[in-house]
Protein backbone atom coordinates (compact mmCIF):
# COMPACT_ATOMS: atom_id res chain seq x y z
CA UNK A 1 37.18 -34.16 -3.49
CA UNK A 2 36.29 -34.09 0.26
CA UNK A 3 36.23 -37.05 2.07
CA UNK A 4 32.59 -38.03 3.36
CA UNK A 5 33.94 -36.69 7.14
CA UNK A 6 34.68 -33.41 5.37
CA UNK A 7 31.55 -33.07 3.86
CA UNK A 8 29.36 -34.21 6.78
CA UNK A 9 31.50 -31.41 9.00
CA UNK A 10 30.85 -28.20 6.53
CA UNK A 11 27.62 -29.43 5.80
CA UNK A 12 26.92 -29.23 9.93
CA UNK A 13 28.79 -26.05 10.15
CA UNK A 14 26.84 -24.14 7.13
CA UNK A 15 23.48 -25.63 9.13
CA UNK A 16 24.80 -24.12 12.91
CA UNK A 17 25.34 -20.88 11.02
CA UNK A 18 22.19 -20.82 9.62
CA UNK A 19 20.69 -21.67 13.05
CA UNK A 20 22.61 -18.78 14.56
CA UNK A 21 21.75 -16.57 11.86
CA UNK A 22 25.18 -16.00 10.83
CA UNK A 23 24.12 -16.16 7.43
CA UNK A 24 21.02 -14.53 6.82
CA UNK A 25 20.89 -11.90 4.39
CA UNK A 26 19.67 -8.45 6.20
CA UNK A 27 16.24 -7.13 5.12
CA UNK A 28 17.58 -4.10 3.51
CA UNK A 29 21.01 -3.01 1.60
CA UNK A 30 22.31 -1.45 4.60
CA UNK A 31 21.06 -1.82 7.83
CA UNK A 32 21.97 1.91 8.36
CA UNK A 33 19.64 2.68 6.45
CA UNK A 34 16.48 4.33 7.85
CA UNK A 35 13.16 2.23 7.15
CA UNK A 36 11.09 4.12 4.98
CA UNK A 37 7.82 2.49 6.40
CA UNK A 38 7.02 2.25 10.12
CA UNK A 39 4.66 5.00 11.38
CA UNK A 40 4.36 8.46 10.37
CA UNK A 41 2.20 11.45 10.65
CA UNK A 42 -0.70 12.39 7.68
CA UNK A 43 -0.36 16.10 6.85
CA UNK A 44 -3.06 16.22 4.62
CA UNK A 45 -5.04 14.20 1.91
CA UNK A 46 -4.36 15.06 -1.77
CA UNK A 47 -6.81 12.82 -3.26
CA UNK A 48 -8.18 9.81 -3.01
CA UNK A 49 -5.42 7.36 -3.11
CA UNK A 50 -2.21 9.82 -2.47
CA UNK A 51 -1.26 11.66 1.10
CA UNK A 52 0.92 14.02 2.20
CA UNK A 53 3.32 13.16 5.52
CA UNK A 54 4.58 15.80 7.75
CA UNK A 55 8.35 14.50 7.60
CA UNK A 56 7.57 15.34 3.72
CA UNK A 57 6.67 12.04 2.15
CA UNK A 58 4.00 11.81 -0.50
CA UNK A 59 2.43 8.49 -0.13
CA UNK A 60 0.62 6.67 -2.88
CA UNK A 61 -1.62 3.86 -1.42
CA UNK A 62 -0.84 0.72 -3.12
CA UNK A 63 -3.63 -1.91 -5.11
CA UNK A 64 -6.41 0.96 -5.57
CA UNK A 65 -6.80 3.92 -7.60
CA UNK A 66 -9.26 6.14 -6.80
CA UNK A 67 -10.96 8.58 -9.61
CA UNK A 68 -9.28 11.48 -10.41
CA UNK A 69 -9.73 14.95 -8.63
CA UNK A 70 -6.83 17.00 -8.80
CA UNK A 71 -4.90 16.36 -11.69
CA UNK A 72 -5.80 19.94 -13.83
CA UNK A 73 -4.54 17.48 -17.01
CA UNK A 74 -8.06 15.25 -16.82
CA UNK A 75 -11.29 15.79 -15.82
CA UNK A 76 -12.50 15.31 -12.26
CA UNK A 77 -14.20 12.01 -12.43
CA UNK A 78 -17.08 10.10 -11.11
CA UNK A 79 -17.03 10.13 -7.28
CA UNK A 80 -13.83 11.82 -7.11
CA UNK A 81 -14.08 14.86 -4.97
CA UNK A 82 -15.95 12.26 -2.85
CA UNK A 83 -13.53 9.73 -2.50
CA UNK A 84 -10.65 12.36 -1.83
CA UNK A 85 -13.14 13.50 1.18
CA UNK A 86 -14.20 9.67 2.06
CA UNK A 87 -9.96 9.83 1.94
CA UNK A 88 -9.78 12.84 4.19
CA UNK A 89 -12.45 11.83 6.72
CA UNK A 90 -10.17 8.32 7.67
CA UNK A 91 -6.99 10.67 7.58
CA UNK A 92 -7.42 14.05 9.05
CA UNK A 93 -4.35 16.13 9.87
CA UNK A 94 -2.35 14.82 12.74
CA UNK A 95 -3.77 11.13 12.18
CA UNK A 96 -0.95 8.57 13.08
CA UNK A 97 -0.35 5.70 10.07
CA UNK A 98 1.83 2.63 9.72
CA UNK A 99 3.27 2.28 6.12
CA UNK A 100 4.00 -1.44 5.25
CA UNK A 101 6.01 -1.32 2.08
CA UNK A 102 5.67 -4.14 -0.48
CA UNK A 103 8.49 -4.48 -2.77
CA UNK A 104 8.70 -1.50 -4.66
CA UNK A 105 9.38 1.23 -2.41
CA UNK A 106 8.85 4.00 -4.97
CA UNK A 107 6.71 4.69 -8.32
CA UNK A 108 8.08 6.40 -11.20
CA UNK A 109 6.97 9.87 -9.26
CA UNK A 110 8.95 9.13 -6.22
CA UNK A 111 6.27 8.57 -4.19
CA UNK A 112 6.95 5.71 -1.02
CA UNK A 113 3.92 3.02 -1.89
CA UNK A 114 2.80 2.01 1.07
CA UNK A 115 -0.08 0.00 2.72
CA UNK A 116 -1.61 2.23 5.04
CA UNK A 117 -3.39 1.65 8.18
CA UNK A 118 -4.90 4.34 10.44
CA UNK A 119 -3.59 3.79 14.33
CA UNK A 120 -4.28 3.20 17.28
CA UNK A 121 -7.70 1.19 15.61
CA UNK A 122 -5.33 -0.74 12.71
CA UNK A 123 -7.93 0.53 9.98
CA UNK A 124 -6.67 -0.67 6.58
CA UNK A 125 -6.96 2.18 4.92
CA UNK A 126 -6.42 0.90 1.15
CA UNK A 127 -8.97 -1.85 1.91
CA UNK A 128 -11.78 0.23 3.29
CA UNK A 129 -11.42 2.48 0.03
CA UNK A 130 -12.65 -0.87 -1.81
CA UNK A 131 -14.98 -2.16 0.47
CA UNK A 132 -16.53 1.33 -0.06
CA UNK A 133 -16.64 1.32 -3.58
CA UNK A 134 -13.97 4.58 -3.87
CA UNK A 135 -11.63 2.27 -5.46
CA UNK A 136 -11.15 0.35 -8.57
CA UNK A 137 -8.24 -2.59 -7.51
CA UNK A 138 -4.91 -1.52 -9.35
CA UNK A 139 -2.23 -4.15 -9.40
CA UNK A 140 1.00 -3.19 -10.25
CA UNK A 141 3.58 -6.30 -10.25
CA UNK A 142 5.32 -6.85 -7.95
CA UNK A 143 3.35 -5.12 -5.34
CA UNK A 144 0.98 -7.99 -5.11
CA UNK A 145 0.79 -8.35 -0.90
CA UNK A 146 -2.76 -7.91 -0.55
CA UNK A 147 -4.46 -8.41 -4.34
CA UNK A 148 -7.14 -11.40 -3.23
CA UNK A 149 -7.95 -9.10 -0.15
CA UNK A 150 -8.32 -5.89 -2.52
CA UNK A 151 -9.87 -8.03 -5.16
CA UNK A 152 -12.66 -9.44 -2.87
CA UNK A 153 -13.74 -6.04 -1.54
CA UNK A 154 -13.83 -4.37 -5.05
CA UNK A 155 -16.30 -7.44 -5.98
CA UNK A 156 -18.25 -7.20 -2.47
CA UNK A 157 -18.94 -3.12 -3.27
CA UNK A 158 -19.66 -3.85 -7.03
CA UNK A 159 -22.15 -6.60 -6.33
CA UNK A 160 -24.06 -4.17 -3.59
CA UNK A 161 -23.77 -1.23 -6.36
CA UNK A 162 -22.03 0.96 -3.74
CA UNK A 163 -19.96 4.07 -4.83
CA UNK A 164 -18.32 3.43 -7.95
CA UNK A 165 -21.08 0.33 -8.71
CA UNK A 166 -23.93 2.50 -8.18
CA UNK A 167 -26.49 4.78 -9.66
CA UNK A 168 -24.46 8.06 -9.57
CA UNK A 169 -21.52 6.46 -11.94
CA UNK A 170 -23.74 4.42 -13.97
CA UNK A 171 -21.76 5.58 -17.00
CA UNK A 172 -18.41 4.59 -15.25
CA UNK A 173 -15.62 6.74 -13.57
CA UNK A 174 -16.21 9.31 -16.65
CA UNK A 175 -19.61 9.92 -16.43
């Protein structure tokens, strides 16, 4: 067993470390790695809740789902066509984004879920799609950054009766 010198000296030298930073674990695997958020460049909308980049990505926005408009599986819902245009009138071709990534990079359809906000105004993107009533809040463990903010704008549009809350999809998303 160390003496109580011993101790007190690697107990010192593991805190100077940590002060330096010498042990700090890096953000991601490798810090070769590219980040797979930062900004990018919207190509196009493809519906309400998913975009196209023009280095490729698809991006899936993360805590809403919007109704469905494009998947030739279901049936366009309620206020879908509308929310992929609300969609496409915040992110027109060429419109510069920041992705902030949560901890899941990627769902199931290798899409990068990302936060997205519209620059140079910092427009939260996912947010406004609430706060407009385009969006139903979708959590999906453990992407859980922003759930009281999403949460509190879904209940703010439902309690004014605007877009999904209102007259036009009084039988819900279906009707």
């Amino acid at each position: 067993m160390p003496s109580s010198k011993l101790r007190h000296l690697l107990a010192c030298g593991v805190l100077v470390m940590l002060a330096a930073g010498a042990c700090a674990r890096p953000e991601r695997a490798s810090d070769a790695e590219p980040d797979p958020g930062g900004t990018a460049t919207v190509e196009r909308v493809v519906d309400g809740d998913t975009i196209k980049l023009t280095d490729g990505r698809r991006v899936r926005l993360i805590g809403i789902d919007t109704p469905e408009s494009v998947d030739p599986r279901r049936p366009v819902e309620c206020l879908g066509k509308e929310a992929a245009a609300y969609t496409a009138s915040l992110l027109p071709p060429g419109t510069n984004v920041r992705l902030e990534l949560d901890v899941e990079e990627h769902d199931r359809y290798g899409r990068t879920l990302a936060y997205v906000r519209r620059l140079p105004d910092g427009l939260f993107v996912n947010l406004d799609l609430a706060e407009q009533g385009f969006a139903e809040q979708l959590t999906i463990p453990p992407n859980v950054r922003y759930v009281e903010e999403i949460r509190a704008a879904v209940a703010s549009a439902r309690s004014a009766g605007r877009g999904l809350w209102g007259e036009a999809c009084a039988g819900g998303r279906d009707g």
